[in-house]
Protein backbone atom coordinates (compact mmCIF):
# COMPACT_ATOMS: atom_id res chain seq x y z
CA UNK A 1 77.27 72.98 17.95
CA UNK A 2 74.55 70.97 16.41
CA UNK A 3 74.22 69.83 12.91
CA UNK A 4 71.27 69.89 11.36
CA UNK A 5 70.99 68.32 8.16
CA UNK A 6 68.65 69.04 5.43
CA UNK A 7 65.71 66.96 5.35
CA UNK A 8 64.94 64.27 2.45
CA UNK A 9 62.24 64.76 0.35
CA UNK A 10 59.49 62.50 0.75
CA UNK A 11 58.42 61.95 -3.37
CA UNK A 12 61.83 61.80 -5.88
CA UNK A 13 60.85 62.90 -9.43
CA UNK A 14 61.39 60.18 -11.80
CA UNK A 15 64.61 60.18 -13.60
CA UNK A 16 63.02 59.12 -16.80
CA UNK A 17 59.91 60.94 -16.87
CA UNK A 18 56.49 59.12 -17.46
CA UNK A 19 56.45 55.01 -18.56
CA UNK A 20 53.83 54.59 -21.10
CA UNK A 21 53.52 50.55 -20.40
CA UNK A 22 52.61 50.79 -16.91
CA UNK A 23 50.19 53.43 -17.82
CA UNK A 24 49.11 51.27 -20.73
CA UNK A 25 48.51 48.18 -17.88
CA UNK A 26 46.91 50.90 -15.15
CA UNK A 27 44.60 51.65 -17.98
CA UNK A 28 43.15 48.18 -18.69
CA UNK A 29 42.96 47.03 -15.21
CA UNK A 30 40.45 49.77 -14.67
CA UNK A 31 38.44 48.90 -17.73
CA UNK A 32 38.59 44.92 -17.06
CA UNK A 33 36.69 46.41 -13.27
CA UNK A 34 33.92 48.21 -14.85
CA UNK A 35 33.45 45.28 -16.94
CA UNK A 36 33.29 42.72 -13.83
CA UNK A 37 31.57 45.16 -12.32
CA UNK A 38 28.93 45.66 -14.73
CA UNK A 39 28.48 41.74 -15.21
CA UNK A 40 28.06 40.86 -11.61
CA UNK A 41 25.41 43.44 -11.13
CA UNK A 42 23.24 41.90 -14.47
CA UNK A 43 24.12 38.40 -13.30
CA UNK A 44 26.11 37.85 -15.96
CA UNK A 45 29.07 36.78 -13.87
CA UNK A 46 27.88 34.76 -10.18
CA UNK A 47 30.05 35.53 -7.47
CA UNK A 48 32.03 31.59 -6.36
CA UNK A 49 30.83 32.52 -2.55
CA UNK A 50 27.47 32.92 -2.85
CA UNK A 51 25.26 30.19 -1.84
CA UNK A 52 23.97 28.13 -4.80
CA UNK A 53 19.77 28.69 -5.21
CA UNK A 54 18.93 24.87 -4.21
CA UNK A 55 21.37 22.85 -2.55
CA UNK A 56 22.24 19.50 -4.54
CA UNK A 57 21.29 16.22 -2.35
CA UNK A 58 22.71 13.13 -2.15
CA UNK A 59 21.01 9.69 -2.89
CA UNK A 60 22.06 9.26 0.62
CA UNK A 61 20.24 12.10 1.61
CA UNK A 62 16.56 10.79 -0.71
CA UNK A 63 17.12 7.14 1.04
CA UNK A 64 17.95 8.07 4.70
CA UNK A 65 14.79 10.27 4.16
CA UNK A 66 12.87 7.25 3.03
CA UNK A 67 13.70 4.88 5.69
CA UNK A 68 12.75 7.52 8.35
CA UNK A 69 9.88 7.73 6.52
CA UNK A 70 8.83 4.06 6.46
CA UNK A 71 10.15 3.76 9.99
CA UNK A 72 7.56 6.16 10.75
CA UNK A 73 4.74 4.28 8.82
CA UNK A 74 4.11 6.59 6.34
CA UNK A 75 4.56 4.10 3.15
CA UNK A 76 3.53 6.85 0.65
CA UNK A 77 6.47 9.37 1.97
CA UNK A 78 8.60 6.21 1.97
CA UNK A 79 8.06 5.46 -1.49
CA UNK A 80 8.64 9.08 -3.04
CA UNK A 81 11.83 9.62 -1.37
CA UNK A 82 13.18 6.30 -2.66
CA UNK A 83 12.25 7.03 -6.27
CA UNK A 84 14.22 10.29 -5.70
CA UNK A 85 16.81 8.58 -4.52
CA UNK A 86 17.06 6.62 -7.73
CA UNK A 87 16.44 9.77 -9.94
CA UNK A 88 19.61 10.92 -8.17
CA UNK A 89 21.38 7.63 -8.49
CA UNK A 90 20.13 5.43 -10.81
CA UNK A 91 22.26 2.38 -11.21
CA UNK A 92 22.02 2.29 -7.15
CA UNK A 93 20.46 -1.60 -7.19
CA UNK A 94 19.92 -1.62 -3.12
CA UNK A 95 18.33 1.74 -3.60
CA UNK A 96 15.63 -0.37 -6.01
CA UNK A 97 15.82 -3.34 -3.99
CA UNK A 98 14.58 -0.97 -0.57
CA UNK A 99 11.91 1.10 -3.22
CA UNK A 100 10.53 -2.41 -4.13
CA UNK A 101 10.01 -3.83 -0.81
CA UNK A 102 8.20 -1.19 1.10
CA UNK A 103 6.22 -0.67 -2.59
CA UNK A 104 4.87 -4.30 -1.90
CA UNK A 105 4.18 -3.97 2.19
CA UNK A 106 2.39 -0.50 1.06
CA UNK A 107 -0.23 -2.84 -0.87
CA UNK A 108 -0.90 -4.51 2.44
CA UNK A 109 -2.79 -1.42 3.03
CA UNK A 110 -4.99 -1.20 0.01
CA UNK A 111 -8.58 -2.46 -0.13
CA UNK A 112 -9.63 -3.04 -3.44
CA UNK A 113 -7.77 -5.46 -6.14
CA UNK A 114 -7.22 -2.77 -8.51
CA UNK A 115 -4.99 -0.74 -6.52
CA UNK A 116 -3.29 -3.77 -4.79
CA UNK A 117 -2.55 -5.32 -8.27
CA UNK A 118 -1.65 -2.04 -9.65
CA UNK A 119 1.43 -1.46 -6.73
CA UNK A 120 2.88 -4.76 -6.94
CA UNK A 121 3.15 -4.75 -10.61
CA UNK A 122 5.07 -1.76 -10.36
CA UNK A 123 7.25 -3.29 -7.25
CA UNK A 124 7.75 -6.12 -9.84
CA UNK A 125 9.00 -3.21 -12.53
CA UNK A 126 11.19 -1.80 -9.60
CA UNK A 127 12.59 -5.44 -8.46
CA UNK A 128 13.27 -6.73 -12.13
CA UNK A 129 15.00 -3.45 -12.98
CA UNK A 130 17.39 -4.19 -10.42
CA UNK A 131 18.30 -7.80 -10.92
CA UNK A 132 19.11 -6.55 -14.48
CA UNK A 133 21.38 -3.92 -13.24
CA UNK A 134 23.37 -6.62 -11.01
CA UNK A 135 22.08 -10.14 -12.16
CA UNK A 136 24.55 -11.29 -9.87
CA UNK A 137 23.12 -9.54 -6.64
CA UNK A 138 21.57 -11.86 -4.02
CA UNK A 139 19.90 -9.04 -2.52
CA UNK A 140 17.92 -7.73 -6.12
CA UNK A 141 17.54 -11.74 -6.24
CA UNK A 142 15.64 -11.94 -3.14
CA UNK A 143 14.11 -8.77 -2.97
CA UNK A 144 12.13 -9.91 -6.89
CA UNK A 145 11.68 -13.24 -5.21
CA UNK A 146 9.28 -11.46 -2.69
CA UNK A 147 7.91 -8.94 -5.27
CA UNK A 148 7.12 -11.94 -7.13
CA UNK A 149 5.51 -14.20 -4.11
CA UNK A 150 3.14 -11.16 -3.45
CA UNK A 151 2.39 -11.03 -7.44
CA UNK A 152 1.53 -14.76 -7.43
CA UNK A 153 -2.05 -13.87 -5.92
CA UNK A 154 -5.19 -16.04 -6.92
CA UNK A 155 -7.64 -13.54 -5.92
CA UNK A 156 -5.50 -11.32 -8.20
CA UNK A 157 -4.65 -12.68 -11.56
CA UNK A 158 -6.15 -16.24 -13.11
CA UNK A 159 -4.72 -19.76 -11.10
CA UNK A 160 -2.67 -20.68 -14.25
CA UNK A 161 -0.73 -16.54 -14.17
CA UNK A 162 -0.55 -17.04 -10.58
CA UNK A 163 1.18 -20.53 -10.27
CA UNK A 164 3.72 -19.11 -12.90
CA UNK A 165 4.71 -16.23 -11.05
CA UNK A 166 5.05 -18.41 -7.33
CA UNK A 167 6.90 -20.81 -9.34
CA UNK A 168 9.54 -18.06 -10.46
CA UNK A 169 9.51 -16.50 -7.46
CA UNK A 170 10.53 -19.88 -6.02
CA UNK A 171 13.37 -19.92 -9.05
CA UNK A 172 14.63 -16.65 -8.08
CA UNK A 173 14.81 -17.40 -3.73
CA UNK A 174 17.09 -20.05 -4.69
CA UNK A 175 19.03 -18.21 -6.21
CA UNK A 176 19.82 -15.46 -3.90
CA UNK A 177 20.62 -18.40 -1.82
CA UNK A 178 22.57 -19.35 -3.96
CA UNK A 179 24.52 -16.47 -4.95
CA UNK A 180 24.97 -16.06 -1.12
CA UNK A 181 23.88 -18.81 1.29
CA UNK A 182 23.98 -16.36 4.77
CA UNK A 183 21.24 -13.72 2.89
CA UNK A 184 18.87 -13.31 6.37
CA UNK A 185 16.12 -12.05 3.74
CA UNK A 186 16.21 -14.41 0.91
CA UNK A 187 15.84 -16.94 3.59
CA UNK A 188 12.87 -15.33 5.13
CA UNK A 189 11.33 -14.91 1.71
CA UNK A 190 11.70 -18.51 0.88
CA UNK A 191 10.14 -19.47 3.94
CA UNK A 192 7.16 -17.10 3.41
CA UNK A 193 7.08 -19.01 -0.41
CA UNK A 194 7.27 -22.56 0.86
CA UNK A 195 4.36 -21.17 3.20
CA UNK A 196 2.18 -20.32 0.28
CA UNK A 197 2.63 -23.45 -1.22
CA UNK A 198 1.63 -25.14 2.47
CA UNK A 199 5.01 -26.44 2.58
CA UNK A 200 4.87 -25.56 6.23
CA UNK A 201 7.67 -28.57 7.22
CA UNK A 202 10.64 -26.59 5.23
CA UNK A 203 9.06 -23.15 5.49
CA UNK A 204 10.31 -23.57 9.32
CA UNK A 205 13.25 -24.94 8.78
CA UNK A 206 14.37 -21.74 6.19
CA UNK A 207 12.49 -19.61 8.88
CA UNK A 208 14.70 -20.90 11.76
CA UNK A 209 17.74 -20.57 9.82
CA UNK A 210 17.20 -17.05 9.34
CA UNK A 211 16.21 -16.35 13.12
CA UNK A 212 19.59 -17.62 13.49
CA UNK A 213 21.85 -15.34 12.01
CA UNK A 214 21.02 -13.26 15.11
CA UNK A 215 19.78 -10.03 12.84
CA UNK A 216 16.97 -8.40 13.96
CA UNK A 217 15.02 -7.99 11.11
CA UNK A 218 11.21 -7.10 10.73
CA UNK A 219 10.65 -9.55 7.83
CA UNK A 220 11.68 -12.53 9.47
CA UNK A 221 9.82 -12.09 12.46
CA UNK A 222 6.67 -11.20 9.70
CA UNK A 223 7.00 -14.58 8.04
CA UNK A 224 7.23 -16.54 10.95
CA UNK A 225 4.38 -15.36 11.99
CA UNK A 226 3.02 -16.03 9.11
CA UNK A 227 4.29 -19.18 9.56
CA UNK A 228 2.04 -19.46 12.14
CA UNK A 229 -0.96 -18.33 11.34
CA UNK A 230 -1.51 -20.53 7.97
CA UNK A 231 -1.24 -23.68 10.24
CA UNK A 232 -3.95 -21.94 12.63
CA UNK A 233 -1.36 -21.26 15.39
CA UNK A 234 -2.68 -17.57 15.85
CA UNK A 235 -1.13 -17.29 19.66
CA UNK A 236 1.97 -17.82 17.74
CA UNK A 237 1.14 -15.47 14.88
CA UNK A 238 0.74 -12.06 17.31
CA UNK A 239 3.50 -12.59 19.27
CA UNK A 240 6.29 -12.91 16.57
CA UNK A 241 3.92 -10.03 14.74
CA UNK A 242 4.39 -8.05 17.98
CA UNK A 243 8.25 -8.83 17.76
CA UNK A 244 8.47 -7.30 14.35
CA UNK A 245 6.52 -4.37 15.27
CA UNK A 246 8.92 -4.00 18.50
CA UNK A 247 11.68 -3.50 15.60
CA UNK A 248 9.29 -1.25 13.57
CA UNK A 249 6.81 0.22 15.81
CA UNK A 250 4.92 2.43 13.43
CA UNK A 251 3.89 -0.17 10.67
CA UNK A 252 0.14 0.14 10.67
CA UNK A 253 -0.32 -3.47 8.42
CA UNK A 254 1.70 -5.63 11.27
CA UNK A 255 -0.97 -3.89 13.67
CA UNK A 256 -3.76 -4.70 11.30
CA UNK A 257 -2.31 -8.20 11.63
CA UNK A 258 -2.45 -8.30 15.28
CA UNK A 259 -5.82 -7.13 15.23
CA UNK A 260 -6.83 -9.87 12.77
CA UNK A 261 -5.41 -12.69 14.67
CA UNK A 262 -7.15 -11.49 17.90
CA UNK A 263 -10.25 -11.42 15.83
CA UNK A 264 -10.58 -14.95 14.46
CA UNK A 265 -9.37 -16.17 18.18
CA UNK A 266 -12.84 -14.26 18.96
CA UNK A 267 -14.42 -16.04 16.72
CA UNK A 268 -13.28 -19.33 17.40
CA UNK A 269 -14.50 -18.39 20.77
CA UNK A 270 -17.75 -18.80 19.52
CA UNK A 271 -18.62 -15.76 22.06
CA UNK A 272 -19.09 -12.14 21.49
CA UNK A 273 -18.09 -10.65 24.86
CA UNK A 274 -14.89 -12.57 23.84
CA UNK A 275 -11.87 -10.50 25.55
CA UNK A 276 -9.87 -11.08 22.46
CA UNK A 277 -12.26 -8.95 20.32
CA UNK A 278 -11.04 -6.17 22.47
CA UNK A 279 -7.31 -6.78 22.06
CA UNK A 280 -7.91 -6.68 18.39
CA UNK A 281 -9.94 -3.45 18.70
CA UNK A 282 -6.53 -1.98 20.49
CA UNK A 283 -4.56 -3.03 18.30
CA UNK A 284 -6.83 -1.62 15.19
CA UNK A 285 -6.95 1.69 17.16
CA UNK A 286 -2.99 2.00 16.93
CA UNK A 287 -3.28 1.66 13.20
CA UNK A 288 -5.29 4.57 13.40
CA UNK A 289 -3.17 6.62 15.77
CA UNK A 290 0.10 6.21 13.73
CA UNK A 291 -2.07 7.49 10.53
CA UNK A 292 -3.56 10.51 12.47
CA UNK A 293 -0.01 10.98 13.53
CA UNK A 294 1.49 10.84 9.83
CA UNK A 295 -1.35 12.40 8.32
CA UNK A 296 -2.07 9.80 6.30
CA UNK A 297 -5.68 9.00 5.43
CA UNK A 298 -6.17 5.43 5.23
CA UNK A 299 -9.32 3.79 5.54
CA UNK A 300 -8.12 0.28 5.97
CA UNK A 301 -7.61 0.37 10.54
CA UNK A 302 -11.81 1.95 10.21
CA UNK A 303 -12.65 -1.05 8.05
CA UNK A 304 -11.16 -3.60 10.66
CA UNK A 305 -13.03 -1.57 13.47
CA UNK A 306 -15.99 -1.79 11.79
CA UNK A 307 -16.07 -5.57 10.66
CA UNK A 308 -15.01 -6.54 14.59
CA UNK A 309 -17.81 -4.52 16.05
CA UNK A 310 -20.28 -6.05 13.09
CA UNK A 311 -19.25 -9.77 14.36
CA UNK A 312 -20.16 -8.71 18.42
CA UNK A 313 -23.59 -7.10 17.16
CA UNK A 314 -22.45 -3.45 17.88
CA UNK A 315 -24.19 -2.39 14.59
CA UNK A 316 -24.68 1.52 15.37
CA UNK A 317 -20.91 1.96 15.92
CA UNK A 318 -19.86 -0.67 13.23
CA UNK A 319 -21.63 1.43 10.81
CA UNK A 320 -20.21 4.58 11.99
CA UNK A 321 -16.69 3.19 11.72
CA UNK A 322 -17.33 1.99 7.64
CA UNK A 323 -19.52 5.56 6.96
CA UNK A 324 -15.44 7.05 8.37
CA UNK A 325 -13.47 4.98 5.68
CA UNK A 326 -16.10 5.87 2.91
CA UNK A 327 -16.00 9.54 4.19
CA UNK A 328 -11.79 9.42 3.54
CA UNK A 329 -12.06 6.88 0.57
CA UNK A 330 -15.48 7.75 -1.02
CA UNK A 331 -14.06 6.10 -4.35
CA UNK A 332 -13.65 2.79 -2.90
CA UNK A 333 -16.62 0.40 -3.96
CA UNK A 334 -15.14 -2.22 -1.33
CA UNK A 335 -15.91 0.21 1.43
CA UNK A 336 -19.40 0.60 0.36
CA UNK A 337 -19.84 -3.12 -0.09
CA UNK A 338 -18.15 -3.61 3.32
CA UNK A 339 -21.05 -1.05 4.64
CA UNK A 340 -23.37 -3.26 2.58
CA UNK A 341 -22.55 -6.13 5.04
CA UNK A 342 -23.05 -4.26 7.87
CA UNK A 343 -26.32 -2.96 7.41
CA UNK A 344 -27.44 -6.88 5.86
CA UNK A 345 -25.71 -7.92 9.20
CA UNK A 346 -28.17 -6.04 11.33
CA UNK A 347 -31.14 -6.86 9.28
CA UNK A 348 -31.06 -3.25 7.76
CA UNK A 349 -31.88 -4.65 4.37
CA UNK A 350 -33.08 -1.77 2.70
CA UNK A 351 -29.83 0.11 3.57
CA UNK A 352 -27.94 -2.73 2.35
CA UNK A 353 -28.92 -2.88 -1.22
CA UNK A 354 -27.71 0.74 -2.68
CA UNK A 355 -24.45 0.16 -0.72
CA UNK A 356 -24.04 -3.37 -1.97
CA UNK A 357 -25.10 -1.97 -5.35
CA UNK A 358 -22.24 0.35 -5.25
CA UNK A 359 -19.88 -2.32 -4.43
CA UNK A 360 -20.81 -4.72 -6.95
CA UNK A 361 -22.44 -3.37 -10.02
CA UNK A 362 -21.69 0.67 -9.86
CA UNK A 363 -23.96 3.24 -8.68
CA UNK A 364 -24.64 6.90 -9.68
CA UNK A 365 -23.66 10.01 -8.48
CA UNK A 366 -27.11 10.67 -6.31
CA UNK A 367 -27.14 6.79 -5.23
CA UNK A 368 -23.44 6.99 -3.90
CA UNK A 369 -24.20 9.86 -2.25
CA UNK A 370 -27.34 8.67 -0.68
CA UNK A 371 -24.91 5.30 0.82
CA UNK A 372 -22.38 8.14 2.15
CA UNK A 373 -25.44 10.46 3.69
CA UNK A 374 -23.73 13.45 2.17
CA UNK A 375 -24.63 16.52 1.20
CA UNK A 376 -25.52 16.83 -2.63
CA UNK A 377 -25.13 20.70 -2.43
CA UNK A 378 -21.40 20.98 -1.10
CA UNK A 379 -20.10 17.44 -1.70
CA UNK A 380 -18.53 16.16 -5.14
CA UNK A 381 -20.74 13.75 -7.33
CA UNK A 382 -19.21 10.95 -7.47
CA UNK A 383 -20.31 8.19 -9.90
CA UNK A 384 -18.83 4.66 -8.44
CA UNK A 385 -17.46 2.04 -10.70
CA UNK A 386 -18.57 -1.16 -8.72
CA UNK A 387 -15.71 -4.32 -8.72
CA UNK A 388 -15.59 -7.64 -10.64
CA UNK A 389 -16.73 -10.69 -9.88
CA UNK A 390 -13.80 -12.28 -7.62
CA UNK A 391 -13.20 -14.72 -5.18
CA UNK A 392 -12.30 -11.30 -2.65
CA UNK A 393 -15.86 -10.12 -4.14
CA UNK A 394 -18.18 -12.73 -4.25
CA UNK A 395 -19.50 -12.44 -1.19
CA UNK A 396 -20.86 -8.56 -2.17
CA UNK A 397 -22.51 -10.19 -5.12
CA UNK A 398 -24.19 -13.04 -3.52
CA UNK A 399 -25.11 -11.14 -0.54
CA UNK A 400 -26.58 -8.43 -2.74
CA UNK A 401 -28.99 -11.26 -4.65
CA UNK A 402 -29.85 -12.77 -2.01
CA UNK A 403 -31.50 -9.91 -0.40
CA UNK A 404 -32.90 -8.69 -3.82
CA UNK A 405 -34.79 -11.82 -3.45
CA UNK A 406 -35.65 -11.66 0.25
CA UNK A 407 -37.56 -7.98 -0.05
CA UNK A 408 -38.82 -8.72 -3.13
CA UNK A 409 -43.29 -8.53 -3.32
CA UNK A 410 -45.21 -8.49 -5.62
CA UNK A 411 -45.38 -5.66 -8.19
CA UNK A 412 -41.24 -4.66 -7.62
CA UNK A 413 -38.70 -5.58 -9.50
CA UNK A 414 -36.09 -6.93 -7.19
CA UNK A 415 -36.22 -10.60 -8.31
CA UNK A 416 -35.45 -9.98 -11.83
CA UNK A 417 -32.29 -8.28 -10.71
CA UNK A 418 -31.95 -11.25 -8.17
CA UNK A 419 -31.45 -14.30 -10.57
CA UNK A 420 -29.15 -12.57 -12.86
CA UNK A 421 -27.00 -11.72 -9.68
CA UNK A 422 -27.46 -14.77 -8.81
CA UNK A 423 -27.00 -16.44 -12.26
CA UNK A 424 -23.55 -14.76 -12.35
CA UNK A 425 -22.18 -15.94 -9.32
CA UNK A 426 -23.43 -20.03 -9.97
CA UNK A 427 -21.54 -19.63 -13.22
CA UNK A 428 -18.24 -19.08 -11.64
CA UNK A 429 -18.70 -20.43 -8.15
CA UNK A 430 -20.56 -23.58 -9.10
CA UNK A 431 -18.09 -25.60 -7.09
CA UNK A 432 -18.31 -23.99 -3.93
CA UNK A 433 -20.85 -26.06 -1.75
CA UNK A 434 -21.65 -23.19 0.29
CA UNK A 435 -22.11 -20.22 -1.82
CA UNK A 436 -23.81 -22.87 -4.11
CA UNK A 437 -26.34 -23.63 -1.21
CA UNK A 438 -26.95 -19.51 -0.48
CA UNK A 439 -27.40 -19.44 -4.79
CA UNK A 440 -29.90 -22.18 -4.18
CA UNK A 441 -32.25 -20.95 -1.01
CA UNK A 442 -32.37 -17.15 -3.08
CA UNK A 443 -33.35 -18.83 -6.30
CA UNK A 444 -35.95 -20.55 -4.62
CA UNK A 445 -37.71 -17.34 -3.31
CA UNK A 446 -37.64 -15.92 -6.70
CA UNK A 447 -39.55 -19.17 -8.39
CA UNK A 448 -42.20 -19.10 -5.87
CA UNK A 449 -42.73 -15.48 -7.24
CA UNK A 450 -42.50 -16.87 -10.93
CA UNK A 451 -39.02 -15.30 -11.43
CA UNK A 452 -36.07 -17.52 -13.06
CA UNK A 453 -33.16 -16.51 -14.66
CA UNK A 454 -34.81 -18.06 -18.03
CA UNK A 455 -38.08 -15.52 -17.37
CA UNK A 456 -35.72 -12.77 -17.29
CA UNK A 457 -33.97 -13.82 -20.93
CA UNK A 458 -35.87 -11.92 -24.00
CA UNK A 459 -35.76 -14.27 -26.68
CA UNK A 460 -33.74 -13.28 -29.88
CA UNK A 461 -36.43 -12.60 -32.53
């Protein structure tokens, strides 16, 4: 016989009826939801998984961007990522030590004084700023000793500024020697110093030292060719400049450089169809490539094109390669005094005086665009603020007098603008023999017409 037993009841009534605390804690749980629930869907509350908006980066992050950029040879990129860096990290003193170096090579690139002077004064703000966050770094130490060798430019600031700043410069590569005898750059810096100051004898001996630490560093190989090329060895000079551009391939001023060198081997020469003049048109047509590639628009490789073709006689593209620059740099009032030269260069003389005007003195909005064959109806006016008087200059003032004075006639005016061209440049170049003799021959063309610099002067009544 089978038993069956009665079956257990699934829910058992509560002994003690309803508890009022659990019903109490049921009861707030559900109104602490709708409140979570009501702030997450207003915002008020952010959910700890989501994703935030912009992701935070890393000073890391800003300077490995910034050396991929300057490996790439865009200097401008180079420069902004840096600065972010530092934004992100600002007591970082390699961070300002990197920002100031490729801040000073980027002025290799510049054309005019102006903006060259303007960059490395801020590369000097950069470089002091870190030797005052680590006065004991040899890096910051060397890295302002560089700033400061680039800053100590005659063409850019008065001899007496100048020879201060190389002789601190100096001051501060010993230093970073000091502070660390092995630094590959502070000994590469002094070299390039010592170099400046035609102390070629120890320049090589510094620059040897640091070719033998066995790093492979762009700089050194730089300032041994630059070594090189201020005692006139310009064989020399290209290939340690190709050995630095072998460690940075897309640098367009150590191809500029190349170019250069190539170009006064041509000229030594003494012979147009010179094969070297071609190597340095190469090596200027790289410098354009790796802007076209970076997007950057500099006018500095079209400038070198069109001076190299000037010095063979190959005036029709010369010109077209100066009339590119001024069509990316329209600005620029060395490009249009570089034009100038061209057109005076193939005997296009009345070309050559609104472009050298531009360069020198300023020029209006219709005269610019008149130089820059543009079109007045879709193209900016542009009213150009010619340069000073310099020694990078002079040659844009004196070439501009002297053929004011050579199409001058009868009944036009060009000789009275002549002698006070003229006039300005004997007053601060009266010790050069041979601008002094160009001064001389133009001067001479204006008296036969009855024009001196006195005939021009309106006495005081």
């Amino acid at each position: 016989m089978i038993e069956i037993r009665p079956r257990r009841p699934l829910f058992h009534r509560s002994r003690g009826g309803s508890n009022p605390y659990i019903i109490l804690i049921l009861l707030a749980l559900v109104v602490a939801s709708v409140f979570l629930l009501r702030s997450v869907e207003t915002r008020q509350i952010v959910s700890p998984f989501e994703p935030t908006p912009t992701p935070t980066r890393t000073a890391n992050s800003f300077a490995l961007e910034g050396e991929t950029y300057f490996q790439a040879g865009n200097l401008l990129a180079a420069i902004t990522a840096y600065q972010r860096a530092i934004e992100t990290d600002p007591t970082n003193v390699e961070l300002y030590a990197e920002l100031a170096r490729i801040q000073v090579y980027s002025s290799a690139v510049l054309s005019t004084d102006n903006d060259r002077r303007q960059r490395l004064q801020e590369a000097r703000a950069v470089s002091e700023k870190a030797v005052e966050l680590d006065p004991q770094s040899s890096l910051a130490a060397a890295i302002n000793a560089f700033v400061l060798n680039w800053n100590a430019n005659p063409t850019l600031y008065d001899s007496a500024t100048a020879q201060k700043t190389m002789l601190t410069a100096e001051l501060e590569a010993v230093r970073a020697l000091n502070l660390d005898k092995n630094n590959t750059l502070a000994m590469a810096y002094y070299a390039e110093i010592l170099a400046d100051q035609q102390k070629i004898v120890q320049a090589r001996q510094y620059i040897q030292q640091a070719l033998a630490t066995g790093e492979e560093v762009m700089d050194v190989h730089r300032v041994l060719a630059y070594v090189n090329e201020s005692e006139g060895n310009y064989g020399e000079a290209i290939k340690e400049y190709k050995l630095a551009a072998e460690i940075t391939p897309n640098l367009t001023f150590l191809y500029i450089s190349i170019g250069l060198n190539y170009r006064v081997m041509g000229e030594r020469e003494n012979n147009p169809k010179s094969e070297q003049y071609n190597y340095a048109l190469e090596y200027f047509t790289k410098a354009v490539r790796i802007n076209q590639q970076n997007q950057v628009n500099d006018p500095t490789p079209y400038i070198a094109i069109g001076k190299t073709y000037s010095q063979i006689g190959e005036f029709f593209s010369a010109a077209r390669n100066v009339r590119k620059a001024l069509e990316i740099n329209p600005n620029n009032p060395d490009v249009y005094g570089t034009l100038g030269m061209v057109y005076f260069r193939a005997r296009n003389y009345e070309s050559a005086i609104p472009a050298l005007k531009c360069a020198t003195y300023g020029c209006t909005a219709e005269e610019s665009c008149d130089v820059r064959q543009c079109d007045s109806e879709t193209d900016p006016p542009l009213v150009i603020d010619g340069m000073a008087l310099s020694q990078n200059t002079v040659i844009y003032y004196y070439t501009y007098g002297s053929v004011l004075a050579g199409m001058h006639q009868p009944g036009l005016t060009y000789c009275i603008e002549a002698v006070e061209v003229l006039g300005e440049v004997r007053n601060s170049f009266s010790a050069d023999v041979d601008i002094m003799s160009i001064i001389e021959a133009s001067e001479a063309i204006c008296t036969r017409y009855g024009v001196t610099l006195q005939s021009t002067i309106t006495p005081t009544p």
